[in-house]
Protein backbone atom coordinates (compact mmCIF):
# COMPACT_ATOMS: atom_id res chain seq x y z
CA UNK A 1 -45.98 133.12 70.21
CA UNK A 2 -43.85 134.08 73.86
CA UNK A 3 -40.71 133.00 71.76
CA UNK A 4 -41.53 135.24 68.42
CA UNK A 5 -42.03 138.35 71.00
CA UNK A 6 -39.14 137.23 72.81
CA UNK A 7 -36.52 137.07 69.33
CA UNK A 8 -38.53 140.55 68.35
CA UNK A 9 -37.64 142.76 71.61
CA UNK A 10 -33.69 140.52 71.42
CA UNK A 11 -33.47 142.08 67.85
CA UNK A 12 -34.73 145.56 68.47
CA UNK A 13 -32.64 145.40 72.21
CA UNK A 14 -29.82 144.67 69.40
CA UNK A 15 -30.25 146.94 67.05
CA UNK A 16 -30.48 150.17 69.93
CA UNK A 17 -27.10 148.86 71.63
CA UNK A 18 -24.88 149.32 68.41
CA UNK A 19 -26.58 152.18 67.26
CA UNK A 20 -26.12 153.75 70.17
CA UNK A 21 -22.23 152.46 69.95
CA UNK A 22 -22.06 154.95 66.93
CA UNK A 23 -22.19 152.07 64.27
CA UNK A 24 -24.33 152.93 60.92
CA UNK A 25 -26.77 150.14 60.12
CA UNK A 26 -28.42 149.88 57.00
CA UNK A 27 -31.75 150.37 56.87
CA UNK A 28 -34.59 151.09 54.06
CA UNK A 29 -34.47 154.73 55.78
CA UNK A 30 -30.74 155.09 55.50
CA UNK A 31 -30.90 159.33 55.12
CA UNK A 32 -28.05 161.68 56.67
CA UNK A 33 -28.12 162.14 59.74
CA UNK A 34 -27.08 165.19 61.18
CA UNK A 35 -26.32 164.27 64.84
CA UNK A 36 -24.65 161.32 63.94
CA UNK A 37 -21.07 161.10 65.11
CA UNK A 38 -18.09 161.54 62.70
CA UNK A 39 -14.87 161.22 62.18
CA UNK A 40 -11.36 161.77 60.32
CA UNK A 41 -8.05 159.87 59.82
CA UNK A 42 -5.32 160.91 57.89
CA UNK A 43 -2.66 158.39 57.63
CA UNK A 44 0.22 160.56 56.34
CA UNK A 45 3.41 158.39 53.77
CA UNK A 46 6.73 159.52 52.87
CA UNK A 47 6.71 159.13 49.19
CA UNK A 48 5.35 160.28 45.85
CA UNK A 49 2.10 161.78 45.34
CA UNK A 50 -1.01 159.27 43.82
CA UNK A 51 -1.74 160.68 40.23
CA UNK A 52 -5.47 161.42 40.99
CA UNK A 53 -8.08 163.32 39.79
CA UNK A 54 -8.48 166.93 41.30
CA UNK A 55 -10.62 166.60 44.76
CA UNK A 56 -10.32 163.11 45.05
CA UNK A 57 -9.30 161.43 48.61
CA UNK A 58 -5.93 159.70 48.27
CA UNK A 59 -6.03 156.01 48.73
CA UNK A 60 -4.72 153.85 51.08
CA UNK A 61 -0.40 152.81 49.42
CA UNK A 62 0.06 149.50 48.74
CA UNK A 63 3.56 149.51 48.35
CA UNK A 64 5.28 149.77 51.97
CA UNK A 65 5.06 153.26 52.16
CA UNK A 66 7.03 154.83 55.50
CA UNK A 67 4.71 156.38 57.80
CA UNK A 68 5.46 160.24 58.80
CA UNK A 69 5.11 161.91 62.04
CA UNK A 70 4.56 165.56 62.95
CA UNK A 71 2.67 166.46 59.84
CA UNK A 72 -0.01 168.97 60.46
CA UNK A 73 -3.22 169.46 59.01
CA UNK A 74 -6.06 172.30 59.20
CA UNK A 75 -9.45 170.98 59.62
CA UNK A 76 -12.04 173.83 58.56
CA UNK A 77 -15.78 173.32 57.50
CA UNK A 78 -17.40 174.50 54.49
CA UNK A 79 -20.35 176.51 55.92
CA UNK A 80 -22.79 176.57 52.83
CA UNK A 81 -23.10 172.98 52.54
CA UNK A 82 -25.93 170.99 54.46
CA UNK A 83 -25.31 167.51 53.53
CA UNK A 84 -29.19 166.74 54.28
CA UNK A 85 -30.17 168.01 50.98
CA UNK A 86 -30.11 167.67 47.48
CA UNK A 87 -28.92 171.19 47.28
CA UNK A 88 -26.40 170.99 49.64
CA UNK A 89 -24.78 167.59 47.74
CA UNK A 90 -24.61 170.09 44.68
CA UNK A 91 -22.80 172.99 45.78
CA UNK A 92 -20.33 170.47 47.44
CA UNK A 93 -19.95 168.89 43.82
CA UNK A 94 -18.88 172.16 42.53
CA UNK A 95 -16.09 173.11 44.90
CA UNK A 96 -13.78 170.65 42.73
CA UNK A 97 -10.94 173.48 43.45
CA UNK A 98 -9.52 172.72 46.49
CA UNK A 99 -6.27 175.15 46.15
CA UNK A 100 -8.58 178.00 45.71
CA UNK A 101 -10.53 178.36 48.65
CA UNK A 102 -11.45 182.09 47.56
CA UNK A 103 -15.07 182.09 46.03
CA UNK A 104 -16.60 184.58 48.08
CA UNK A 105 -19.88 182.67 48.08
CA UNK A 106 -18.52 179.75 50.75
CA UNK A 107 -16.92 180.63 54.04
CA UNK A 108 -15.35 178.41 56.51
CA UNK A 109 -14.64 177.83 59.78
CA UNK A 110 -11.17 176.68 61.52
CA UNK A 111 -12.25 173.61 63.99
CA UNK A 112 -8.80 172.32 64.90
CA UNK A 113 -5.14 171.18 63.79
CA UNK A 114 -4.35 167.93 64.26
CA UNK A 115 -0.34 166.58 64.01
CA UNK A 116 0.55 162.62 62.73
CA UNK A 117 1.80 160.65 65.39
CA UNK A 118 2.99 157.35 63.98
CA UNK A 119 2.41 158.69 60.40
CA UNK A 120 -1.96 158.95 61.69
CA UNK A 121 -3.97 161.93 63.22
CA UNK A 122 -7.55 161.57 64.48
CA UNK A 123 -10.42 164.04 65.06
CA UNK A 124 -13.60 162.63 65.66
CA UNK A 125 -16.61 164.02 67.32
CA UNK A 126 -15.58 162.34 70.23
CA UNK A 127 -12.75 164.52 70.62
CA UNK A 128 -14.08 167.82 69.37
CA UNK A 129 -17.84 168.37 69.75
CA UNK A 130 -17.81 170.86 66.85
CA UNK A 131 -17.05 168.45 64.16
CA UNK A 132 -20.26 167.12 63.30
CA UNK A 133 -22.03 165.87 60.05
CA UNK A 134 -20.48 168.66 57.46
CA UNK A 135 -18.01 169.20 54.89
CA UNK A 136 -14.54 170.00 55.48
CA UNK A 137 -11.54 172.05 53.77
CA UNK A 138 -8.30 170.22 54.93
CA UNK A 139 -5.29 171.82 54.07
CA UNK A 140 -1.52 170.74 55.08
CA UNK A 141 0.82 173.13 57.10
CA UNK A 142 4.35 173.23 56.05
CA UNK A 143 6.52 170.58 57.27
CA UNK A 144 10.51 171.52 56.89
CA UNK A 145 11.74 169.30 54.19
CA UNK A 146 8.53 167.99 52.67
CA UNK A 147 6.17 169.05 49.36
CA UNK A 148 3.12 169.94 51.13
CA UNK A 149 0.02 167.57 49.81
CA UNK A 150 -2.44 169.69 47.79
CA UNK A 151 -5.93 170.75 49.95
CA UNK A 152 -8.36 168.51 49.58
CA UNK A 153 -12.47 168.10 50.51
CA UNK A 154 -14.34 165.50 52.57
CA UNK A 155 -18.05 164.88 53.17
CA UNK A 156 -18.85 163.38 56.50
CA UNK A 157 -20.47 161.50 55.57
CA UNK A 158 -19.74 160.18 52.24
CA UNK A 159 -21.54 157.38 49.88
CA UNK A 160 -19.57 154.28 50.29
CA UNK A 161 -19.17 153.35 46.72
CA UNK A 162 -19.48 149.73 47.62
CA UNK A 163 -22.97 149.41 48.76
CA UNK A 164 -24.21 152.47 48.22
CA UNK A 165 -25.03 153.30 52.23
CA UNK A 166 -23.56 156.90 54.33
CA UNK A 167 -20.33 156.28 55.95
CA UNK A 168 -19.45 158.38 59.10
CA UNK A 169 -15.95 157.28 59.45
CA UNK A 170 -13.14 158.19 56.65
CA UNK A 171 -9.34 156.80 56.46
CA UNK A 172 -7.52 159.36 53.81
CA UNK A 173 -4.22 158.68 52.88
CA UNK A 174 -1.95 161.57 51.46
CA UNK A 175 1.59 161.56 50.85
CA UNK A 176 4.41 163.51 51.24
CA UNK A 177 8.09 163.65 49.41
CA UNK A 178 11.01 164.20 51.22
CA UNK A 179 12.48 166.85 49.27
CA UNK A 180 15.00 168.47 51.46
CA UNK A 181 17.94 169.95 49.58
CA UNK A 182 21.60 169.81 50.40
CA UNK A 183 23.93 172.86 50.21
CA UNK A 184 27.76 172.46 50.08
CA UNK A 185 30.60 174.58 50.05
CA UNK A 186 34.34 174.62 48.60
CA UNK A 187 36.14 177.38 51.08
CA UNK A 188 39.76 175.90 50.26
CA UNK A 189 40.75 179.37 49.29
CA UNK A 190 38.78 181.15 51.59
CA UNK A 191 40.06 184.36 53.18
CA UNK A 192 38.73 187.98 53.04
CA UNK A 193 39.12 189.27 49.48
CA UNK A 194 38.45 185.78 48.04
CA UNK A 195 35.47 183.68 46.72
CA UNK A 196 33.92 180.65 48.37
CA UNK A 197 32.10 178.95 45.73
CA UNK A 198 28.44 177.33 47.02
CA UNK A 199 26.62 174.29 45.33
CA UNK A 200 22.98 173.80 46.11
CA UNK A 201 20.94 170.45 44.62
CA UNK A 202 17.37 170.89 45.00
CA UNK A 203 15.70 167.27 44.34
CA UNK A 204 12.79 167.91 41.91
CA UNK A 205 9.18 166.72 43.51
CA UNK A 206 6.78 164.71 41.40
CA UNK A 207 3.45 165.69 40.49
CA UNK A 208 2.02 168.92 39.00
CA UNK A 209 5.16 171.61 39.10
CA UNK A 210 3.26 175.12 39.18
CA UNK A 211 6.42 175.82 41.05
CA UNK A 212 9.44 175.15 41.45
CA UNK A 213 12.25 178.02 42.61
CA UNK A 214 15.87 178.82 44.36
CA UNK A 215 16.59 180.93 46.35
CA UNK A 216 19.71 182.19 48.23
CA UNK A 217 19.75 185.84 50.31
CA UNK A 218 23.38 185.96 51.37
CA UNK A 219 24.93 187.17 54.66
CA UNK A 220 26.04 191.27 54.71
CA UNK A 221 29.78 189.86 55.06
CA UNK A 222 29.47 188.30 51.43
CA UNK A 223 29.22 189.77 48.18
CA UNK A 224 27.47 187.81 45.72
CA UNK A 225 29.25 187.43 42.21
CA UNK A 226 27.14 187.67 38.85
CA UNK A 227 30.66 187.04 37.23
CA UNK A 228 31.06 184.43 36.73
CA UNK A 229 27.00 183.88 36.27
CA UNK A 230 25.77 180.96 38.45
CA UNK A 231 25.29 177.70 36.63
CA UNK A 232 22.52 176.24 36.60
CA UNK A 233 22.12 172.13 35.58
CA UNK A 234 20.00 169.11 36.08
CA UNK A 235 21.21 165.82 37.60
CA UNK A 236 19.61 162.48 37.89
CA UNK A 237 20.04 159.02 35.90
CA UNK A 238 17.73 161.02 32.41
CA UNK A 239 18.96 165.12 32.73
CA UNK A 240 17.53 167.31 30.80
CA UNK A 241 19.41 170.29 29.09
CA UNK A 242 18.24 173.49 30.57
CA UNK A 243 18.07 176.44 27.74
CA UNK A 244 19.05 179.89 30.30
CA UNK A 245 16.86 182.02 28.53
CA UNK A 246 13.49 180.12 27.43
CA UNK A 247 13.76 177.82 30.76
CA UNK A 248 14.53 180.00 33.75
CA UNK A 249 15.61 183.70 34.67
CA UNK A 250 18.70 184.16 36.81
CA UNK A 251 18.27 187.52 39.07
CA UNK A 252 20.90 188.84 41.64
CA UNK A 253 19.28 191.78 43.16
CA UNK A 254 19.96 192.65 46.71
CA UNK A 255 23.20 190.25 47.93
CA UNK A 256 20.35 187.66 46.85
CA UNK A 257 20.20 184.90 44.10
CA UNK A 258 17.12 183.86 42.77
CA UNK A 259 16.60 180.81 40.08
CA UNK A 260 12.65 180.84 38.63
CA UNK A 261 11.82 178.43 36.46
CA UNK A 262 9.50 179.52 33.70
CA UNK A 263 6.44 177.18 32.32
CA UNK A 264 8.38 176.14 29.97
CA UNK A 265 11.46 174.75 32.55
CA UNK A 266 8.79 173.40 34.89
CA UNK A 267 7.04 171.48 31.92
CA UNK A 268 10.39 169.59 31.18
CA UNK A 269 11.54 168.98 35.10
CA UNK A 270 8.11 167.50 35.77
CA UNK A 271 8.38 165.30 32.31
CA UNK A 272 11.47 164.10 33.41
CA UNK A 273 10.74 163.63 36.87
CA UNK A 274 8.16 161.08 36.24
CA UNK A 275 10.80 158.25 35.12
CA UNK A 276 13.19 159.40 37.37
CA UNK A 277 13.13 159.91 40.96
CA UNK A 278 16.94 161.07 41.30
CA UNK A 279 16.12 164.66 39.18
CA UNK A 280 17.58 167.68 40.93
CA UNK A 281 18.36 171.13 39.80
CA UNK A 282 21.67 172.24 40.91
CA UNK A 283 22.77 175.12 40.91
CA UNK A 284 26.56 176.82 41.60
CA UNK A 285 27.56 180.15 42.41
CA UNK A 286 30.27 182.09 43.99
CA UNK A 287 30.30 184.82 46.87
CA UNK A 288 33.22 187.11 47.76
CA UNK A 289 34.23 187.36 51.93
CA UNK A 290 34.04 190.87 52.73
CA UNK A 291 34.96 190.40 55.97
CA UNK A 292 34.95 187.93 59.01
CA UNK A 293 31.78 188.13 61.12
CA UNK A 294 32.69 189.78 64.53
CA UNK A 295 30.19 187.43 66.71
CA UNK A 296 31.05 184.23 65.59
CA UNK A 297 33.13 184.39 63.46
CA UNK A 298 30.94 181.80 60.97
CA UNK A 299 30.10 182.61 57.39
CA UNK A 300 27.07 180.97 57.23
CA UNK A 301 24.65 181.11 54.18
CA UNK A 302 21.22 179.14 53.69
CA UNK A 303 19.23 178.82 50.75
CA UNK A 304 15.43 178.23 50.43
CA UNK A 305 13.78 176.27 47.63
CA UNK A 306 9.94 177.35 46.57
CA UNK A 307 8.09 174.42 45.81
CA UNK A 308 4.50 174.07 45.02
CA UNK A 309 1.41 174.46 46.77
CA UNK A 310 2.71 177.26 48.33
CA UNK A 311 5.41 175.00 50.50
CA UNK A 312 8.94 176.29 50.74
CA UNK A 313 11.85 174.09 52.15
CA UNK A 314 15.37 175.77 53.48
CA UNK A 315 18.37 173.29 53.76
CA UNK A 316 20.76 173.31 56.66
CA UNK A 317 22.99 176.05 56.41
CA UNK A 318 26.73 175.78 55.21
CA UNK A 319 28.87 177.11 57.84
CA UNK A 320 32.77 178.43 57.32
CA UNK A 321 34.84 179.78 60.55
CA UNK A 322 37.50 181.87 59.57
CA UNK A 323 40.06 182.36 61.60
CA UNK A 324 42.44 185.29 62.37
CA UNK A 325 46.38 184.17 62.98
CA UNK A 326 49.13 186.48 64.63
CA UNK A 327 52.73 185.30 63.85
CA UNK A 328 55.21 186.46 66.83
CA UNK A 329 58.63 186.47 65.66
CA UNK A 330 61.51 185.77 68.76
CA UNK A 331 64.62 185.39 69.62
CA UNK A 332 66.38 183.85 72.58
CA UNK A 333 69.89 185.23 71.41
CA UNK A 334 71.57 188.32 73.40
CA UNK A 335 71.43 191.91 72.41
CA UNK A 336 68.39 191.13 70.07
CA UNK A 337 65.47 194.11 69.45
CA UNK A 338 62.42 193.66 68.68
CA UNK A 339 63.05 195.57 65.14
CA UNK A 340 65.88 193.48 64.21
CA UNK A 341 62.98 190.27 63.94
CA UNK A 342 61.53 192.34 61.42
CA UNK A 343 61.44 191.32 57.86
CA UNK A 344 60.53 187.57 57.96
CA UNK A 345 58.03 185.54 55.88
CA UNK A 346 56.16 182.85 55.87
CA UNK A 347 54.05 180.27 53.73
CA UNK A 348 50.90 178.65 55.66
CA UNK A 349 49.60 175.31 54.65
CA UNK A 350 47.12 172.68 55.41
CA UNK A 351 49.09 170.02 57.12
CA UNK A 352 48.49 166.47 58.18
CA UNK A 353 48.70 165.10 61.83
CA UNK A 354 52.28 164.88 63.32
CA UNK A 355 53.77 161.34 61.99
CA UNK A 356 55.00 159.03 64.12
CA UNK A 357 58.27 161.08 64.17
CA UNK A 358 56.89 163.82 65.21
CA UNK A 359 57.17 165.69 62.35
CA UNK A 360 54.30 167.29 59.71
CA UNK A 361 53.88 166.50 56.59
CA UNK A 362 52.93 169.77 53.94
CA UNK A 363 49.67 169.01 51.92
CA UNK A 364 48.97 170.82 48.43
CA UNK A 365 49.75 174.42 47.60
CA UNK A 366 50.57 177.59 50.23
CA UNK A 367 47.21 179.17 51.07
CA UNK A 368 46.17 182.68 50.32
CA UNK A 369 45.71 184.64 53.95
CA UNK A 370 45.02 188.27 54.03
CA UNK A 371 46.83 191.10 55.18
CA UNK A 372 43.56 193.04 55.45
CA UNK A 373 40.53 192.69 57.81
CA UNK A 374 37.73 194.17 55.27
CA UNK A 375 37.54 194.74 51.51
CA UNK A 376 34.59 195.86 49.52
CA UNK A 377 32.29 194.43 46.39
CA UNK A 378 34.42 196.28 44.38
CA UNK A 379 37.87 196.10 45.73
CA UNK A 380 40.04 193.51 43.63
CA UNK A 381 40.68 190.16 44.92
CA UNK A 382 43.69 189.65 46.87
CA UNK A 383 46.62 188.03 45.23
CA UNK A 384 49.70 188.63 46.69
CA UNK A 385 48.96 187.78 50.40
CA UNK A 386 50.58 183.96 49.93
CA UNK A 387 53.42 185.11 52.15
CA UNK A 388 52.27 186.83 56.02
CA UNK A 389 55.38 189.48 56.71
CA UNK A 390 56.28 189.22 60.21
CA UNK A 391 57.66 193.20 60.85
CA UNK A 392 59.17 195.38 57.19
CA UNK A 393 57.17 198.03 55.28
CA UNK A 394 53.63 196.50 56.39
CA UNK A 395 54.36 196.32 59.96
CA UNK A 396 55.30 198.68 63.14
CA UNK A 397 59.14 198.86 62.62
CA UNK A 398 59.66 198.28 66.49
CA UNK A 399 56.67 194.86 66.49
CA UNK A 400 57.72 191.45 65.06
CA UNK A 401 54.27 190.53 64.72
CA UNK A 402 52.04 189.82 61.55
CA UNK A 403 48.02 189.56 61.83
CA UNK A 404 46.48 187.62 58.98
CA UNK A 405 43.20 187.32 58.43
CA UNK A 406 40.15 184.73 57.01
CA UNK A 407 42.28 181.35 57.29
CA UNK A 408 39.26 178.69 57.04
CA UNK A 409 39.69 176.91 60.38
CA UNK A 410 36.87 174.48 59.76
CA UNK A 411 34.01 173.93 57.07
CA UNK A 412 30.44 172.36 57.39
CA UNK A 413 27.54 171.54 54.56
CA UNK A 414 23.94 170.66 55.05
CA UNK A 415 25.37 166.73 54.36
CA UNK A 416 27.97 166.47 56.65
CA UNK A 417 29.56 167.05 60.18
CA UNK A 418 31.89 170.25 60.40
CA UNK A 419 35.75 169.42 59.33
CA UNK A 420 38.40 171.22 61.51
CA UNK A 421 41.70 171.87 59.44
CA UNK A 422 45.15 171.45 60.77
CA UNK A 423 46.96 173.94 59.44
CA UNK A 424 51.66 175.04 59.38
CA UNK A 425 53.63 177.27 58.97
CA UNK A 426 56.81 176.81 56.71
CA UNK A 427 59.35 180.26 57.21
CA UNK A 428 60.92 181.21 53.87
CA UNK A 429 63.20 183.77 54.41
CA UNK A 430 64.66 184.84 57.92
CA UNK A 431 65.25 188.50 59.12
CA UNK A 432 68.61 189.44 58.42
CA UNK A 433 71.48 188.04 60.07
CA UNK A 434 69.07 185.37 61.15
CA UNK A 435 69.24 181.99 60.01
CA UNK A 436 65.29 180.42 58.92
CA UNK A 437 63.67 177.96 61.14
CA UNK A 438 64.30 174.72 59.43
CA UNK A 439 61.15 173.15 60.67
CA UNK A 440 57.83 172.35 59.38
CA UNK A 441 55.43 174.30 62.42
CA UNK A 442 52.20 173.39 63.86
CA UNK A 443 49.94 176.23 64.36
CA UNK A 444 48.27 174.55 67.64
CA UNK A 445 47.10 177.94 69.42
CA UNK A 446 43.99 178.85 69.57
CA UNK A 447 41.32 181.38 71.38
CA UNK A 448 38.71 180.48 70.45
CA UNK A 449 37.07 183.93 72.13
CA UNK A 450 38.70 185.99 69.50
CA UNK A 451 38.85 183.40 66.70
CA UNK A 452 42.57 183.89 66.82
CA UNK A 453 45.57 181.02 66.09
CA UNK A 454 48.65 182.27 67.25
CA UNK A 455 52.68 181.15 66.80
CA UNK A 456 55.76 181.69 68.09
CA UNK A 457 58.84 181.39 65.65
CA UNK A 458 62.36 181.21 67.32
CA UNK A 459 65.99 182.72 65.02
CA UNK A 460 68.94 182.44 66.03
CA UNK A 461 71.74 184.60 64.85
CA UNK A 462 73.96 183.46 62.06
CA UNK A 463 77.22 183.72 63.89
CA UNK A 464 78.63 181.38 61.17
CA UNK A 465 78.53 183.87 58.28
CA UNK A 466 81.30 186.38 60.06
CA UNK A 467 83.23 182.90 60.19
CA UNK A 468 83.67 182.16 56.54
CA UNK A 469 85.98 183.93 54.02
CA UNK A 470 84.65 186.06 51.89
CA UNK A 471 84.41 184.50 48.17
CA UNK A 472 81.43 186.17 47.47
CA UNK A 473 81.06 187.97 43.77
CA UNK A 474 83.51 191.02 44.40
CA UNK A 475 86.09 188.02 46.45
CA UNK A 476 86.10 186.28 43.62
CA UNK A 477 87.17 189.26 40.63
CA UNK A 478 90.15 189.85 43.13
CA UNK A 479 91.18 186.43 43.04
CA UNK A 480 90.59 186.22 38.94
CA UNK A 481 92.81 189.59 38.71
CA UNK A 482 95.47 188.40 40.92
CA UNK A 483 95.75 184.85 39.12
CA UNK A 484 95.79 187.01 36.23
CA UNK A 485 98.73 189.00 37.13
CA UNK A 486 100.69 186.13 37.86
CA UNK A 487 99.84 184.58 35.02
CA UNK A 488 101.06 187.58 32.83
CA UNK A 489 104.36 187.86 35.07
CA UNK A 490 105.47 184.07 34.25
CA UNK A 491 104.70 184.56 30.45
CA UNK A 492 106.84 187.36 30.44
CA UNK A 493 109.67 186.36 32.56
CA UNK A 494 109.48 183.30 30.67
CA UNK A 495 109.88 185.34 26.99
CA UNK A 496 112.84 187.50 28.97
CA UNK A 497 114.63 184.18 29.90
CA UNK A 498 114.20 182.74 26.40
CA UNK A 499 115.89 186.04 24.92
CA UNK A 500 118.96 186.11 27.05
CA UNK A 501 119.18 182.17 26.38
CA UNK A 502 119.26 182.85 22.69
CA UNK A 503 121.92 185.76 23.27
């Protein structure tokens, strides 16, 4: 009888210690209980959303899913809902909604943030006294380059569908896609007056598209084009044609461009995007340099993609420097002026390293550089700035100098590191009674305070001309009249001859 009582108290002693340890035993009276501790994990995954019905928890992945830190989630409780009663249990049931939020019968109330560390947050009642027995609203905070998970209720606790008993303790496992877009741009021709053309490829995210939009609000120093329109296309291993009218609207109101997809568009990307996870909308437009920016001299542009679930993602932005370059025409011959340098041009390329003689090798076609520091929306594109004039009509008739301006000194996308070009200068025609530097130059010189390459180009005088005889055009009639005099004074002293012969 001692040893009954003894195993008796040993079981109750038992049963107190792990219920006081927070662990839910089952009992015939298993009923919510209110003052029970609770608590919340989210174990956040890089990846594609699970196809599940609306409201329900995701699940934990099963297929090696990469865990993702600094996620952030709002915890908030639904106030109207007493998880004691029957009554309670069905107004939970119909808040099946969680992206509305906005019936103005249930309030709630904001009881932390937490952030993933290791791809897992925690909030327990350990750690926050005011999450208790309730249910909660949690909603995901944008996270730069992610879809944003869809809001989503839990019940703490919940009816563990196994055995039927209250659970205090809930793993959830949503997922996010990394969506971030990449921006590129082609400035090979870049220089005030001209176009830089931009390409941005927005991957599509799977899942319900209620949204999906680009946008791109350029800088006040570019002008965007509507002419030619901005293509829009789809890429991926299975594109699908986009029709411009029935599938999205093109807009182009203030300096910014704007791509919305219409129901129609977003039925056929999300179609498509189930079978293929490559599916991005690009889209490629061009912008005209107005002018070089006066802090920085960067032309940078970023462009922002609206996804749903309210999330928006903005790549990295493309960045141009363009550079200013001042040509200094010299001389270290006697007796020479500053005006007599005037009059010289020059071609500038892109250029490789200097070879292993020294020299510089020419790459591709002369670039267009501008002879102006600002142009307009309207102005016409500038054409006939291939050659920079040191000195003539465009410049001070006592300088030798030439400014140009907007030579694209280096170029960076959201994909890659910046590129610095290496750029010469070839001299195609010398001032007059100069003779043209021969040489391939290397414009090495730069302030990088005023954005500004400069060069130096030496003449010297063409003392050799005076030294030659004169068989130019007018030379050479002389010659042809004189050769034909003589020519008409042996034919007839030759006729003459014959007739006194004959005699």
């Amino acid at each position: 009888m001692k040893t009954l009582k003894k195993r008796v108290a040993g079981a109750v002693a038992f049963i107190v210690t792990f219920s006081m340890a927070g662990i839910q035993v089952a009992t015939a009276a298993d009923v919510v209980d209110v003052n029970h501790n609770v608590s919340l994990t989210i174990n956040k995954y890089e990846g594609d959303p699970q196809t599940t019905a609306p409201n329900t928890v995701p699940t934990a992945p099963t297929n090696g899913a990469k865990p993702l830190d600094g996620a952030q989630f709002k915890i908030e409780k639904v106030n109207e809902v007493d998880l004691s009663t029957q009554a309670g249990w069905t107004t939970a049931s119909l808040l099946t909604d969680a992206d509305k939020g906005n019936d103005p019968a249930v309030t709630y109330t904001n009881i932390d943030t937490v952030t993933t560390a290791g791809g897992k947050a925690t909030i327990s009642t350990a750690t926050n006294t005011n999450f208790k027995v309730a249910m909660y609203r949690v909603t995901e905070l944008q996270k730069t380059g992610y879809t944003v998970a869809p809001p989503f209720y839990v019940t703490l606790p919940y009816s563990d569908p196994a055995n039927g008993t209250w659970t205090y303790d809930l793993n959830v496992y949503p997922k996010n896609q990394n969506v971030t877009p990449t921006k590129t741009v082609n400035d090979s021709v870049a220089t005030v007056g001209k176009n830089l053309t931009y390409t941005i490829k927005a991957p599509v995210p799977a899942g319900t598209l209620d949204r999906f939009n680009v946008v791109d609000q350029l800088i006040s120093e570019l002008a965007l084009q509507n002419s030619p329109a901005a293509k829009v296309t789809v890429t991926g291993t299975s594109p699908v044609t986009l029709d411009p009218v029935a599938d999205y609207a093109l807009t182009y109101d203030a300096n910014t461009l704007r791509v919305n997809f219409s129901a129609m568009g977003l039925q056929k990307l999300q179609t498509a995007r189930v079978s293929d996870s490559t599916l991005a909308v690009q889209v490629v437009f061009e912008a005209k340099v107005l002018s070089v920016p006066t802090a920085d001299a960067t032309v940078k542009n970023t462009a922002t993609v609206e996804l749903p679930n309210s999330g928006s993602v903005q790549t990295g932005a493309t960045a141009t420097i363009l550079a200013n370059l001042k040509i200094t025409k010299t001389s270290t011959a006697s007796g020479v002026t500053k005006d007599q340098l005037n009059g010289a041009t020059f071609e500038i390329y892109r250029c490789s390293d200097a070879n292993s003689d020294g020299k510089y090798d020419l790459q591709g076609s002369p670039l267009v550089v501008s002879n102006v520091a600002t142009t307009t929306a309207q102005d016409p594109q500038t054409t006939n700035a291939t050659l920079i004039t040191a000195g003539g009509t465009a410049d001070n008739a006592t300088d030798s100098t030439i400014t140009g301006y907007g030579l694209p000194y280096s170029s960076a996308g959201s994909d890659g590191a910046p590129v610095v070009n290496q750029f010469c200068a070839l001299e195609t025609k010398a001032p007059t009674g100069f003779v043209r530097n021969p040489e391939v130059l290397p414009i090495k010189t730069w302030d990088a305070a005023t954005h500004t390459y400069s060069l130096s180009v030496d003449n010297v005088k063409n003392s050799l001309f005076g030294q030659l005889p004169a068989t130019g055009a007018f030379g050479i009639v002389i010659i042809f009249l004189i050769g034909l005099a003589l020519l008409a004074r042996g034919f007839y002293t030759s006729r003459r001859d014959n007739k006194t012969a004959t005699a």
